[in-house]
PDB file of N, CA and C in Angstrom:
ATOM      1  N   UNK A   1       2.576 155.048 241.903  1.00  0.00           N
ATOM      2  CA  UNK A   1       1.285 154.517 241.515  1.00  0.00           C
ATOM      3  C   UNK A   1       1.374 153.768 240.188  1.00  0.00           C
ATOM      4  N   UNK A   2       1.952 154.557 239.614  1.00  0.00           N
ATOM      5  CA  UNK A   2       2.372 153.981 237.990  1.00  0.00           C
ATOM      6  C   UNK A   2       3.000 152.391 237.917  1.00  0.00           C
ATOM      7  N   UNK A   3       4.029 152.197 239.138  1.00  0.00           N
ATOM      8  CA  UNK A   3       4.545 151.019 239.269  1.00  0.00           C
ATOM      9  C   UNK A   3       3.041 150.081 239.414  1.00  0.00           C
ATOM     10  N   UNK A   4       2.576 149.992 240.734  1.00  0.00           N
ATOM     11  CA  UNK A   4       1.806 149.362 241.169  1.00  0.00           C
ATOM     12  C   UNK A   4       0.762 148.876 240.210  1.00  0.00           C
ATOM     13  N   UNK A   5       0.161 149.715 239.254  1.00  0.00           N
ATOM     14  CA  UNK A   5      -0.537 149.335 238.090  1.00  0.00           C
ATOM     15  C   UNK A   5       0.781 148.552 237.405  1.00  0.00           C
ATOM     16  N   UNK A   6       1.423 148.474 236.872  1.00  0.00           N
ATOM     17  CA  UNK A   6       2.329 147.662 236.262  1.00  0.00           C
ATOM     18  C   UNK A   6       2.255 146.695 236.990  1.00  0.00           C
ATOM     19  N   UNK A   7       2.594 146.225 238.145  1.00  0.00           N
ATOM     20  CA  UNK A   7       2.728 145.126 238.792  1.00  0.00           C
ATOM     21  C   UNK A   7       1.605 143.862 238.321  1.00  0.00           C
ATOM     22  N   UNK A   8       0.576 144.982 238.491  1.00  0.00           N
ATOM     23  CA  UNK A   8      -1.160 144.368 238.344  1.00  0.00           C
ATOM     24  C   UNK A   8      -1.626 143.880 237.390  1.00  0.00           C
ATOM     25  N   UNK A   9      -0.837 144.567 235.781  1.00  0.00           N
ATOM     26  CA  UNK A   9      -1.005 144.574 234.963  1.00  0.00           C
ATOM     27  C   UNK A   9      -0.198 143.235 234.459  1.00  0.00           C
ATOM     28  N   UNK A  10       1.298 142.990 234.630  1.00  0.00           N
ATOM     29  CA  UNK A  10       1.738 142.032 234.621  1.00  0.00           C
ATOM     30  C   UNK A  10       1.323 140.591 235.408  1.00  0.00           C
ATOM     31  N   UNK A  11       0.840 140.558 236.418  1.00  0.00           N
ATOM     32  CA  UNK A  11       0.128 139.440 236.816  1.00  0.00           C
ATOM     33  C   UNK A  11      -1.273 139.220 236.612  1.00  0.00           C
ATOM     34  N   UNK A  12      -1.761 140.126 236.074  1.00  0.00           N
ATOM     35  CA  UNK A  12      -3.066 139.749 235.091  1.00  0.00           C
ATOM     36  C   UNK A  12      -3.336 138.912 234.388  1.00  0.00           C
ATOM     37  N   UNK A  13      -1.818 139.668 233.132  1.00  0.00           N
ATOM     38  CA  UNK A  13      -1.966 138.950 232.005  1.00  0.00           C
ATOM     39  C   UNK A  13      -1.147 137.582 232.014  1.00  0.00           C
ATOM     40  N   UNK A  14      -0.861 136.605 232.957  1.00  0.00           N
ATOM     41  CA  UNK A  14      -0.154 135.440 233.710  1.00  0.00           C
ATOM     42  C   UNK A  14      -1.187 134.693 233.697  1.00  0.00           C
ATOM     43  N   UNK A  15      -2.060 135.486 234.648  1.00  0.00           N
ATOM     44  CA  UNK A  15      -3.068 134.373 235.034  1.00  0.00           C
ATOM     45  C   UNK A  15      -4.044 134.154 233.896  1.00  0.00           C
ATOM     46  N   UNK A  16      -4.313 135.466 233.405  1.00  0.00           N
ATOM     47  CA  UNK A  16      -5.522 135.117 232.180  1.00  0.00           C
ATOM     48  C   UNK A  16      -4.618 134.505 230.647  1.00  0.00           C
ATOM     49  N   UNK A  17      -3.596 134.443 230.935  1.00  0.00           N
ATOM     50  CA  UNK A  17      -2.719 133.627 229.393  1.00  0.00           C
ATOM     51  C   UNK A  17      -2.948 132.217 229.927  1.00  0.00           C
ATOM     52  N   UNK A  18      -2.593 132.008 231.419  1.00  0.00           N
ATOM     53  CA  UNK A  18      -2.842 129.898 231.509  1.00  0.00           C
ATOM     54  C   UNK A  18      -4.225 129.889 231.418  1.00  0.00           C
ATOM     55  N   UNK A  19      -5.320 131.145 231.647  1.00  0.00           N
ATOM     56  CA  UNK A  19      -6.986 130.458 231.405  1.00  0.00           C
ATOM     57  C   UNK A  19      -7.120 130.322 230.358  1.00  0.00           C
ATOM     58  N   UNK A  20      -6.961 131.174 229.183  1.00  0.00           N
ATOM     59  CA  UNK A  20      -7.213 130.953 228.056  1.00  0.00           C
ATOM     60  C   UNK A  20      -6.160 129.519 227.530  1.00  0.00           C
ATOM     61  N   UNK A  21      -5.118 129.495 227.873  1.00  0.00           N
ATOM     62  CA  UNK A  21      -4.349 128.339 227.250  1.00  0.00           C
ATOM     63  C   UNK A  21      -4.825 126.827 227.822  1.00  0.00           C
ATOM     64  N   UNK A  22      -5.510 126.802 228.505  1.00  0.00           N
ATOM     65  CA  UNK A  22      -6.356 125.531 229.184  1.00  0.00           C
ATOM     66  C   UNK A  22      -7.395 125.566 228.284  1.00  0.00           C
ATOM     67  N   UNK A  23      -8.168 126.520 227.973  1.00  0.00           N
ATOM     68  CA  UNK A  23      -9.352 126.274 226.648  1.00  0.00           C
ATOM     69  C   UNK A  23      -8.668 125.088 225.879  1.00  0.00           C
ATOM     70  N   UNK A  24      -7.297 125.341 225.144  1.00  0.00           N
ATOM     71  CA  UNK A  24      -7.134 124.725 224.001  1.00  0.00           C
ATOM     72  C   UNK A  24      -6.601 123.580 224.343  1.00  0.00           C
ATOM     73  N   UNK A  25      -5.136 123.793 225.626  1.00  0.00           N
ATOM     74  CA  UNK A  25      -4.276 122.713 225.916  1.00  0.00           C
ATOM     75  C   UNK A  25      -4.451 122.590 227.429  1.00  0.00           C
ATOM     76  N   UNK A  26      -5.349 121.707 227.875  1.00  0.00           N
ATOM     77  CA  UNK A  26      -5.665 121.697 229.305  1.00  0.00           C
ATOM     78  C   UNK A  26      -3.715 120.793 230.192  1.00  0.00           C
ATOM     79  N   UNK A  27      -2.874 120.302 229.798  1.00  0.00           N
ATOM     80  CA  UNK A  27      -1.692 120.018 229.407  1.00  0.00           C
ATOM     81  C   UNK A  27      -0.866 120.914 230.251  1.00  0.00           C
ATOM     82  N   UNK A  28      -0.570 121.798 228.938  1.00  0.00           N
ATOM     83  CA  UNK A  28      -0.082 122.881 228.750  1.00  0.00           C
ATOM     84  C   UNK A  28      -0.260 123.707 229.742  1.00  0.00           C
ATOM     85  N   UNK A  29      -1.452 124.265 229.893  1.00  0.00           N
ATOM     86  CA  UNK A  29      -1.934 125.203 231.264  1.00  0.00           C
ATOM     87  C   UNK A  29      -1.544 124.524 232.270  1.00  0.00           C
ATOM     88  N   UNK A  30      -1.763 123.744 232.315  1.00  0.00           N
ATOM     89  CA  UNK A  30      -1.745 122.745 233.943  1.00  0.00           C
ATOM     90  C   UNK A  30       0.002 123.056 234.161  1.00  0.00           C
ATOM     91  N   UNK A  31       1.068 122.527 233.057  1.00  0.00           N
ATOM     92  CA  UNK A  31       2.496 122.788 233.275  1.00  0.00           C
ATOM     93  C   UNK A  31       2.667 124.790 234.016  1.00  0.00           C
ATOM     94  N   UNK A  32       1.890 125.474 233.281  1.00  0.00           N
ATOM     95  CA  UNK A  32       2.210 126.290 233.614  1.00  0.00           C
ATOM     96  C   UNK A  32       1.806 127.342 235.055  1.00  0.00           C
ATOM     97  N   UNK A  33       0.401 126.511 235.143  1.00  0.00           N
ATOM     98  CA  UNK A  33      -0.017 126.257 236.185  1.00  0.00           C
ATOM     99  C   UNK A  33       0.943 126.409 237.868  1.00  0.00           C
ATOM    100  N   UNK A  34       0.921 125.214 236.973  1.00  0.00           N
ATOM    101  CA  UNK A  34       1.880 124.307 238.439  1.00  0.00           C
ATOM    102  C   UNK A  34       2.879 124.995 238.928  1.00  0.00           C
ATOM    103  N   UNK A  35       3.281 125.796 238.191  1.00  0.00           N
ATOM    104  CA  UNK A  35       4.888 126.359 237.890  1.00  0.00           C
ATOM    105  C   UNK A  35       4.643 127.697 239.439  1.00  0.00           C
ATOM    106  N   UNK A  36       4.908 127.812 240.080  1.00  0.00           N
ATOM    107  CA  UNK A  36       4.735 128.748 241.083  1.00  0.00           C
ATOM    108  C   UNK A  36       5.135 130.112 240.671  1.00  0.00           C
ATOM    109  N   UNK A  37       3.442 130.525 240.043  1.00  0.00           N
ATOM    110  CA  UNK A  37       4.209 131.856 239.309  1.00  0.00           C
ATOM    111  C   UNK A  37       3.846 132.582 240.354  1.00  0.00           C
ATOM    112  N   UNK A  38       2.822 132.732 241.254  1.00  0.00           N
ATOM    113  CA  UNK A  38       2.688 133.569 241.686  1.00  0.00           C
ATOM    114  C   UNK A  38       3.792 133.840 242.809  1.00  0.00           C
ATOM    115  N   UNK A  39       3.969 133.267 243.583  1.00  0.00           N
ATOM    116  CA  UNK A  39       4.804 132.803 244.321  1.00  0.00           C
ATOM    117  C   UNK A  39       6.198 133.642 243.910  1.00  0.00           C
ATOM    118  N   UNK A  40       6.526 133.132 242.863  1.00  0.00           N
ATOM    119  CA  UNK A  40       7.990 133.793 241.809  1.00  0.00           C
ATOM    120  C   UNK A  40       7.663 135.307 241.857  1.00  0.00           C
ATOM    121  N   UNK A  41       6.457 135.471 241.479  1.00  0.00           N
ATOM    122  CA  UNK A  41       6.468 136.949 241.381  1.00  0.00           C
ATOM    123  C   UNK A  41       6.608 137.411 242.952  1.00  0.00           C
ATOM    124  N   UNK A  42       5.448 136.784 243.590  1.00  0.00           N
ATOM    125  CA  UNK A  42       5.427 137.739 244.412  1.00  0.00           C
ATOM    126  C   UNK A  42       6.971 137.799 245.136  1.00  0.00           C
ATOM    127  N   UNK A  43       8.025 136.867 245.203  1.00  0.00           N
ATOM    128  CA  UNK A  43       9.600 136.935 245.985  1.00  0.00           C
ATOM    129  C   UNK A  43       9.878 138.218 244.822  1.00  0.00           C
ATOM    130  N   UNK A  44       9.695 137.969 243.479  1.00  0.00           N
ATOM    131  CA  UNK A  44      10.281 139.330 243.197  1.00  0.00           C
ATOM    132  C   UNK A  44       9.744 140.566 243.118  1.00  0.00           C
ATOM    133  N   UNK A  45       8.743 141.164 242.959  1.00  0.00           N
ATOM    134  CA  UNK A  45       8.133 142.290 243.602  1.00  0.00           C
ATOM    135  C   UNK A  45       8.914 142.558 245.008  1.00  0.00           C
ATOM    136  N   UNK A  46       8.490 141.619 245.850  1.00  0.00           N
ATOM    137  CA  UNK A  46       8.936 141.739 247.589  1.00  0.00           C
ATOM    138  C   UNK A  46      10.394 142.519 247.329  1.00  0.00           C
ATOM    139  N   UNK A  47      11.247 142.004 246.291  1.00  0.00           N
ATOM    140  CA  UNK A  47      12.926 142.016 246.258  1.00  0.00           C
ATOM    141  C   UNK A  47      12.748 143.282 245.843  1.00  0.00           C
ATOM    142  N   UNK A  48      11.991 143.582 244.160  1.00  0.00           N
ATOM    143  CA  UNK A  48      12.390 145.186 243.566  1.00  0.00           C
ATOM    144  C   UNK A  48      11.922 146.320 244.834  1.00  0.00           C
ATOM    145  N   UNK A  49      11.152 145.743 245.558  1.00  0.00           N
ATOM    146  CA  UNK A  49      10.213 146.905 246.475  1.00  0.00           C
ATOM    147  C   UNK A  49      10.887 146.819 247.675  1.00  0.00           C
ATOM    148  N   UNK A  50      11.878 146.372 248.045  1.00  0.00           N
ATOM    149  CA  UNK A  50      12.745 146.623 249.385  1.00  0.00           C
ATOM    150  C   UNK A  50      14.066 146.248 249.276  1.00  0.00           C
ATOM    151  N   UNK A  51      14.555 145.286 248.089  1.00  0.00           N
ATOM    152  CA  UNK A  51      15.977 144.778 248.173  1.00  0.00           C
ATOM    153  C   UNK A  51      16.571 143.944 249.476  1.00  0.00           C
ATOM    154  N   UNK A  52      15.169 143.425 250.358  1.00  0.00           N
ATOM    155  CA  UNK A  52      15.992 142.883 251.720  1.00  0.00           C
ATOM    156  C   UNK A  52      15.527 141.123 251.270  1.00  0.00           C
ATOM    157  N   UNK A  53      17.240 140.997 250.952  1.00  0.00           N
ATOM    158  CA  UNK A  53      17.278 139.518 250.838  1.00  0.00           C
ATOM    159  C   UNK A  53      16.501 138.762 252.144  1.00  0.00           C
ATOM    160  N   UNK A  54      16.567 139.074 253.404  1.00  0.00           N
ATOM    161  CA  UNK A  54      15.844 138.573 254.505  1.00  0.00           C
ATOM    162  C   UNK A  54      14.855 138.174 254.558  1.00  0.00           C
ATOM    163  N   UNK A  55      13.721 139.366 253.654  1.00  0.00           N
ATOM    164  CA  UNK A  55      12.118 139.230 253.687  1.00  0.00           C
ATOM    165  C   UNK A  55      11.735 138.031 252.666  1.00  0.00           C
ATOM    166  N   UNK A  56      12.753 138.121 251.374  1.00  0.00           N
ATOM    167  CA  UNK A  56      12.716 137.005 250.345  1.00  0.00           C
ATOM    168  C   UNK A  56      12.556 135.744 250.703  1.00  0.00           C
ATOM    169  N   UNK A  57      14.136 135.499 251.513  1.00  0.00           N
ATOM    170  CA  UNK A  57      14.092 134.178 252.262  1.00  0.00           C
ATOM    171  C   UNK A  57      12.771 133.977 253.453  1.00  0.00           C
ATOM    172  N   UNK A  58      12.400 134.832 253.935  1.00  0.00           N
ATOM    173  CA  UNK A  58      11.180 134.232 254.432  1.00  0.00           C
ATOM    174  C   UNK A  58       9.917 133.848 254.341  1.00  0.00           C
ATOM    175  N   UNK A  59       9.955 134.796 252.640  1.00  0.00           N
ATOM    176  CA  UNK A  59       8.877 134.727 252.277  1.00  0.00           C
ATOM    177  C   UNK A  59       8.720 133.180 251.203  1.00  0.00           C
ATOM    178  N   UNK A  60      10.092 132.777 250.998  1.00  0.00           N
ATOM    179  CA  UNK A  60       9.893 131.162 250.437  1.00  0.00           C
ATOM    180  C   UNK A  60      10.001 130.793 251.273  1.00  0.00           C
ATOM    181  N   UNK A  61      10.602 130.157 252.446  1.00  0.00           N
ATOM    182  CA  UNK A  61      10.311 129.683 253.538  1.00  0.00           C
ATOM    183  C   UNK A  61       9.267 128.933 253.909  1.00  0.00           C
ATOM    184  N   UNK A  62       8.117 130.316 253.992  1.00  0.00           N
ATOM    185  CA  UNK A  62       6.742 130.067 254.284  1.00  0.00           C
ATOM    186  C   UNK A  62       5.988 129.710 253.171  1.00  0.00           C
ATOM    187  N   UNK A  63       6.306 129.898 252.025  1.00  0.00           N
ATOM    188  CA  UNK A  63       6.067 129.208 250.829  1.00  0.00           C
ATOM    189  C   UNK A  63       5.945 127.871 250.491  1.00  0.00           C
ATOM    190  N   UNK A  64       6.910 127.257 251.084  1.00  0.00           N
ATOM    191  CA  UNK A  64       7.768 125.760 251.701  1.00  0.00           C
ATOM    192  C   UNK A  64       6.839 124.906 252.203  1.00  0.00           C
ATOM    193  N   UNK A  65       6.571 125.538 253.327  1.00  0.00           N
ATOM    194  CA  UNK A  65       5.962 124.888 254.377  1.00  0.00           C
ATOM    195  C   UNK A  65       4.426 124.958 253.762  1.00  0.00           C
ATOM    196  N   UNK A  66       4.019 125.868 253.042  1.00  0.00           N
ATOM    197  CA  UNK A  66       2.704 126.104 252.824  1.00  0.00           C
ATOM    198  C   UNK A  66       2.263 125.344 252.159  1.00  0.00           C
ATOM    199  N   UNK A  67       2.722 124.748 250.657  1.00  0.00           N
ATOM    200  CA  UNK A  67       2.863 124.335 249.917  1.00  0.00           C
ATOM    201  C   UNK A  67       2.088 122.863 250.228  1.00  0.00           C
ATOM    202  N   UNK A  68       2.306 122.093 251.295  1.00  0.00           N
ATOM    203  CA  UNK A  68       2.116 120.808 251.887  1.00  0.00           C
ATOM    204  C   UNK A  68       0.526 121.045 251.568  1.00  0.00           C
ATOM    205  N   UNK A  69      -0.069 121.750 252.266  1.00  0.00           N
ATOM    206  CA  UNK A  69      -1.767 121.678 253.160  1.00  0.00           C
ATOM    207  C   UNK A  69      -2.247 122.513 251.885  1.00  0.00           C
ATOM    208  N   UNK A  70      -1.594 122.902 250.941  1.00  0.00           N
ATOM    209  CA  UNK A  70      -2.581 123.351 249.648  1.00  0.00           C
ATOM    210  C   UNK A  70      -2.836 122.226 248.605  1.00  0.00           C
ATOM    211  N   UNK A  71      -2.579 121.537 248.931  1.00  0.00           N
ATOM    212  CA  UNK A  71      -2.447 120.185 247.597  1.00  0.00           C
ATOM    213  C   UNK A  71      -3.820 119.528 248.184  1.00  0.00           C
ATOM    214  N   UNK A  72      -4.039 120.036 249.520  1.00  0.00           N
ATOM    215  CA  UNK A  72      -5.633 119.219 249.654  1.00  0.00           C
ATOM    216  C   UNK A  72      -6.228 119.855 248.802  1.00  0.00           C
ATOM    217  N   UNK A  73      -6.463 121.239 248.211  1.00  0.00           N
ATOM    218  CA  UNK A  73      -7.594 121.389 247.519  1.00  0.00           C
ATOM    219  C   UNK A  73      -7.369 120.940 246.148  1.00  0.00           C
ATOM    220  N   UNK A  74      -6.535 120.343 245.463  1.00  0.00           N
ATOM    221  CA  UNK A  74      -6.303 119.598 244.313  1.00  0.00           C
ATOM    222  C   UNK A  74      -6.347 118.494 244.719  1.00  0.00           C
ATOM    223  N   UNK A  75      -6.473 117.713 245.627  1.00  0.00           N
ATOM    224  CA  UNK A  75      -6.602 116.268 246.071  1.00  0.00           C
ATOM    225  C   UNK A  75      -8.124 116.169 246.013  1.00  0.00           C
ATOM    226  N   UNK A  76      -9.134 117.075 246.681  1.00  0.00           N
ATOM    227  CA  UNK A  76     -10.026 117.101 246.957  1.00  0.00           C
ATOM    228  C   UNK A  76     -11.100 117.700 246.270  1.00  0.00           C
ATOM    229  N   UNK A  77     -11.236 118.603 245.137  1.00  0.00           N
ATOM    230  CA  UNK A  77     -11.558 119.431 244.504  1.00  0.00           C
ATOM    231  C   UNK A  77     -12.307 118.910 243.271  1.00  0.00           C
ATOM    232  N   UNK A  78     -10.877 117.743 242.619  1.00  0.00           N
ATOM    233  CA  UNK A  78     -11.968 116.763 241.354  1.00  0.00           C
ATOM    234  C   UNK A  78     -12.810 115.810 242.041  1.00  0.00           C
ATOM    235  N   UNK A  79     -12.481 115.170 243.141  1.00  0.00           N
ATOM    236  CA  UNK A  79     -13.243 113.918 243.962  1.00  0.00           C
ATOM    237  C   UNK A  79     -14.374 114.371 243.860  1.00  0.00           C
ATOM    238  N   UNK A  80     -14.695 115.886 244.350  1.00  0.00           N
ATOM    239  CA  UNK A  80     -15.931 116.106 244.557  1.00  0.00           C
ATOM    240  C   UNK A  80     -16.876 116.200 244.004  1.00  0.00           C
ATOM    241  N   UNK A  81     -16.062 116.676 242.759  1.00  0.00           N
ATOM    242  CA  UNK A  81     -16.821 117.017 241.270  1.00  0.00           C
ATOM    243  C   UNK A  81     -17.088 115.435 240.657  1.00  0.00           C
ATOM    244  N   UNK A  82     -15.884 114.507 240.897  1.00  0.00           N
ATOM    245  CA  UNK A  82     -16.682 113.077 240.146  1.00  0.00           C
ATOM    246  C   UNK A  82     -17.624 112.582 240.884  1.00  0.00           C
ATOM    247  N   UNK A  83     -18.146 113.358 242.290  1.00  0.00           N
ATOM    248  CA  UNK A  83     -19.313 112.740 242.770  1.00  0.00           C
ATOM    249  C   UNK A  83     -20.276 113.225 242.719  1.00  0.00           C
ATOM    250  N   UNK A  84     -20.313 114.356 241.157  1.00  0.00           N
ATOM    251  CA  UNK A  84     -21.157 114.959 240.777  1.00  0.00           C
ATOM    252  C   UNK A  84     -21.795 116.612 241.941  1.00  0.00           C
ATOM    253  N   UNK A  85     -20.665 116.526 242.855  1.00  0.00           N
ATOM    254  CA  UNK A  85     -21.518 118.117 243.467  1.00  0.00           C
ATOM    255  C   UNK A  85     -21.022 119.098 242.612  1.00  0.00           C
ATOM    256  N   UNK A  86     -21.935 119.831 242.768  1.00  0.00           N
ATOM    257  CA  UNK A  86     -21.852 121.220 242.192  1.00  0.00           C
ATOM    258  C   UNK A  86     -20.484 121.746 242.175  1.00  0.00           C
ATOM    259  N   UNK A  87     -20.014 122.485 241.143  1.00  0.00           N
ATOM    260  CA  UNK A  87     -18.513 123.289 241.013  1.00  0.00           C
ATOM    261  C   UNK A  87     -18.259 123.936 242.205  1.00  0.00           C
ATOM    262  N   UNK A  88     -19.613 124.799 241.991  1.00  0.00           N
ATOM    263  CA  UNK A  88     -19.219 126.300 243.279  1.00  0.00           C
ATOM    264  C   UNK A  88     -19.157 125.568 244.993  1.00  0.00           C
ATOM    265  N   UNK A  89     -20.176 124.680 244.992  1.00  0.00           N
ATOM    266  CA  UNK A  89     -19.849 123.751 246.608  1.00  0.00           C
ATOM    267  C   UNK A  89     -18.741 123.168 246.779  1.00  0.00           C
ATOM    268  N   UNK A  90     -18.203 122.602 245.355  1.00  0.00           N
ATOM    269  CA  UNK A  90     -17.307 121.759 245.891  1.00  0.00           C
ATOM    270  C   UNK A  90     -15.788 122.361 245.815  1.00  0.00           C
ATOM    271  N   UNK A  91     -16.095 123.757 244.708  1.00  0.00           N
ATOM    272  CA  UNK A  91     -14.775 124.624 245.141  1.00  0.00           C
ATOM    273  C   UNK A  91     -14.874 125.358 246.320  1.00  0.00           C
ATOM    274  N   UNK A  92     -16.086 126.143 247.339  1.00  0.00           N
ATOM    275  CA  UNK A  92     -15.705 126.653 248.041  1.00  0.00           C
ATOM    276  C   UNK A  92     -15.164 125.233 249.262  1.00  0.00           C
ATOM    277  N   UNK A  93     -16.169 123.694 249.318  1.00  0.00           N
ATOM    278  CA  UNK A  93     -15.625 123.044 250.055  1.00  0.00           C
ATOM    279  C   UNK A  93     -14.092 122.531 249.731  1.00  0.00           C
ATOM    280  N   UNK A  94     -13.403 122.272 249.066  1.00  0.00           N
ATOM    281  CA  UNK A  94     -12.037 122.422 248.562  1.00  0.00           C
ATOM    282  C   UNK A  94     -11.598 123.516 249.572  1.00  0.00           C
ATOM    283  N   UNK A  95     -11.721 124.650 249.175  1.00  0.00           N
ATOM    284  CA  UNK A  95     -11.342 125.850 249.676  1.00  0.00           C
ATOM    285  C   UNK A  95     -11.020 125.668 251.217  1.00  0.00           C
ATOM    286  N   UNK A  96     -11.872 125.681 252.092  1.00  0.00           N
ATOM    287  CA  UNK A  96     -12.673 125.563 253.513  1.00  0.00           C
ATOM    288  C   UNK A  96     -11.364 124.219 254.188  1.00  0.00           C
ATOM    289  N   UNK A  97     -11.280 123.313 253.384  1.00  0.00           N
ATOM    290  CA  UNK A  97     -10.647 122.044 254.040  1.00  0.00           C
ATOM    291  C   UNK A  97      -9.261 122.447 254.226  1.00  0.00           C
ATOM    292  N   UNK A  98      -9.129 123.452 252.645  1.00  0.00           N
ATOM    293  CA  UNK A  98      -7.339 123.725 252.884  1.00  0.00           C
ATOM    294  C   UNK A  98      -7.114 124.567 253.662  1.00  0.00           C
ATOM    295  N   UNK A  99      -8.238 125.526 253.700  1.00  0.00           N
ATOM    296  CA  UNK A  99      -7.840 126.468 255.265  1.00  0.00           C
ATOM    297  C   UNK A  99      -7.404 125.709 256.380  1.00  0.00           C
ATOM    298  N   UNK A 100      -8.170 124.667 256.323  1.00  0.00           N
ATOM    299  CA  UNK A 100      -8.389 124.171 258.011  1.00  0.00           C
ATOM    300  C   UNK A 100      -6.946 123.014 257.930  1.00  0.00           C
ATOM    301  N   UNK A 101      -6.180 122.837 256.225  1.00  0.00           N
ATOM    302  CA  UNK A 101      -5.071 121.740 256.496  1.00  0.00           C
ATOM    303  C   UNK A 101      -3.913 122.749 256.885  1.00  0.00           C
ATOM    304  N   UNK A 102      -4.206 124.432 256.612  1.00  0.00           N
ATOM    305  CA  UNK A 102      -3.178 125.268 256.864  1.00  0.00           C
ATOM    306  C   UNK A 102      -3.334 125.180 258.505  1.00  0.00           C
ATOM    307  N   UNK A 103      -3.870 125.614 258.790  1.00  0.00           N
ATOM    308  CA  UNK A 103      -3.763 125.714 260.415  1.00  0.00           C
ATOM    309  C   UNK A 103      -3.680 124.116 261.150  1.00  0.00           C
ATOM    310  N   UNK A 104      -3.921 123.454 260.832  1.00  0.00           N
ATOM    311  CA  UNK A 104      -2.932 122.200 261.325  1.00  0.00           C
ATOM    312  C   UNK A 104      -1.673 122.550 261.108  1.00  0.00           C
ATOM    313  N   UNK A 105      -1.107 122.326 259.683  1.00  0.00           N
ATOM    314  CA  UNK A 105       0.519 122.769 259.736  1.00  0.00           C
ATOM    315  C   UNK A 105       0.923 123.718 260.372  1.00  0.00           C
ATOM    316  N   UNK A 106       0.092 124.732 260.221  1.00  0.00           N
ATOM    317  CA  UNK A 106       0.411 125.396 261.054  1.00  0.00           C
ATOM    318  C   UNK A 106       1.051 125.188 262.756  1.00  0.00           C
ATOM    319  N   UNK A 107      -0.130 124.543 263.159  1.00  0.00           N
ATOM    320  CA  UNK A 107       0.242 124.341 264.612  1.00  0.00           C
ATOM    321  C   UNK A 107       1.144 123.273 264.993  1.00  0.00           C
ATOM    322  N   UNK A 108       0.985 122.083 263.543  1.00  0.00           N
ATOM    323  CA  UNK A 108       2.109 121.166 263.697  1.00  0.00           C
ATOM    324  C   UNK A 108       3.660 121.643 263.907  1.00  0.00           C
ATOM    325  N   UNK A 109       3.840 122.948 262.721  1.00  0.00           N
ATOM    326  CA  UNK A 109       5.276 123.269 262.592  1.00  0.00           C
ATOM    327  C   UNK A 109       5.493 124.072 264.055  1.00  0.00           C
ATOM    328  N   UNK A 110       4.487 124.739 264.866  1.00  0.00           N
ATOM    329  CA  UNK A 110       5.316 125.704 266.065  1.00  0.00           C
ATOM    330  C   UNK A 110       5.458 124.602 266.770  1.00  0.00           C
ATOM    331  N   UNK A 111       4.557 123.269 267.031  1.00  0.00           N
ATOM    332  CA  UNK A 111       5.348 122.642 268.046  1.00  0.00           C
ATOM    333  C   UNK A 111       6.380 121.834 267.369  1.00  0.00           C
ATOM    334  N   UNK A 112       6.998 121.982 266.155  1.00  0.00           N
ATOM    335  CA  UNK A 112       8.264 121.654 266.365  1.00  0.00           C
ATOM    336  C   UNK A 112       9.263 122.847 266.217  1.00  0.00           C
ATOM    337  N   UNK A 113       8.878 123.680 266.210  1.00  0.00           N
ATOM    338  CA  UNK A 113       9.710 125.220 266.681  1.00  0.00           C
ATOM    339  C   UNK A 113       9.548 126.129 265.274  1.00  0.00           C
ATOM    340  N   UNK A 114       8.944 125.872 264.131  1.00  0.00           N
ATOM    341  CA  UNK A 114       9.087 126.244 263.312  1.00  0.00           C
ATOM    342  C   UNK A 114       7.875 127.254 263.193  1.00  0.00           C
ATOM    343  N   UNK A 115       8.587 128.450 262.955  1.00  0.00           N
ATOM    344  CA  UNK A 115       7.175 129.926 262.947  1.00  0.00           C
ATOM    345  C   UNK A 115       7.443 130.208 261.923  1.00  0.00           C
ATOM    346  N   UNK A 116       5.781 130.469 261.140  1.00  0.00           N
ATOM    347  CA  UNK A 116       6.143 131.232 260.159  1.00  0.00           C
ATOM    348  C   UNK A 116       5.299 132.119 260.082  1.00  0.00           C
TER     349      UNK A 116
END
């Protein structure tokens, strides 16, 4: 249990160090941002909590592929906002579109054989 709070505790303070560092250096946050922390963590958690190189590699893998159909909601997310809609509409619509660009890739990659 003790771990698991650690885990929580360490990706807390990740995410709330790039919010606060965007207050000052919107830059800065954004570099660190970008940086696939969660992602990083979560392959290593996955690794300390089973040691199966297998699950790792699949779990970037699907990382890989995922990666494509999430950039709609950063493609789509300021557009909406410079057309003046609301934050919360136009983040949950952001949100909503990248679901729906995941399950395209999705279905794009099985018909070319690729499952993830």
């Amino acid at each position: 249990m003790l771990y698991f709070v650690y885990k929580i505790i360490i990706t807390s303070i990740i995410i709330i160090l790039v919010s606060e560092i965007s207050k000052q250096n919107s830059f800065f946050a954004s570099i660190l941002a970008s940086i696939p922390l969660i992602s990083v963590m979560a392959m290593i958690w996955l690794y300390v909590d089973t040691k199966d190189i297998s699950k790792v590699i699949e779990l970037s893998r699907g990382i890989f592929w995922l990666v494509i159909p999430s950039l709609t909601l950063f493609i789509i997310f300021p557009i909406l906002l410079k057309f003046g809609i609301n934050f919360y509409v136009s983040l949950t619509t952001s949100i909503l579109v990248t679901v729906i660009s995941y399950y395209f890739v999705v279905i794009v990659l099985n018909e070319f054989g690729i499952k993830l």
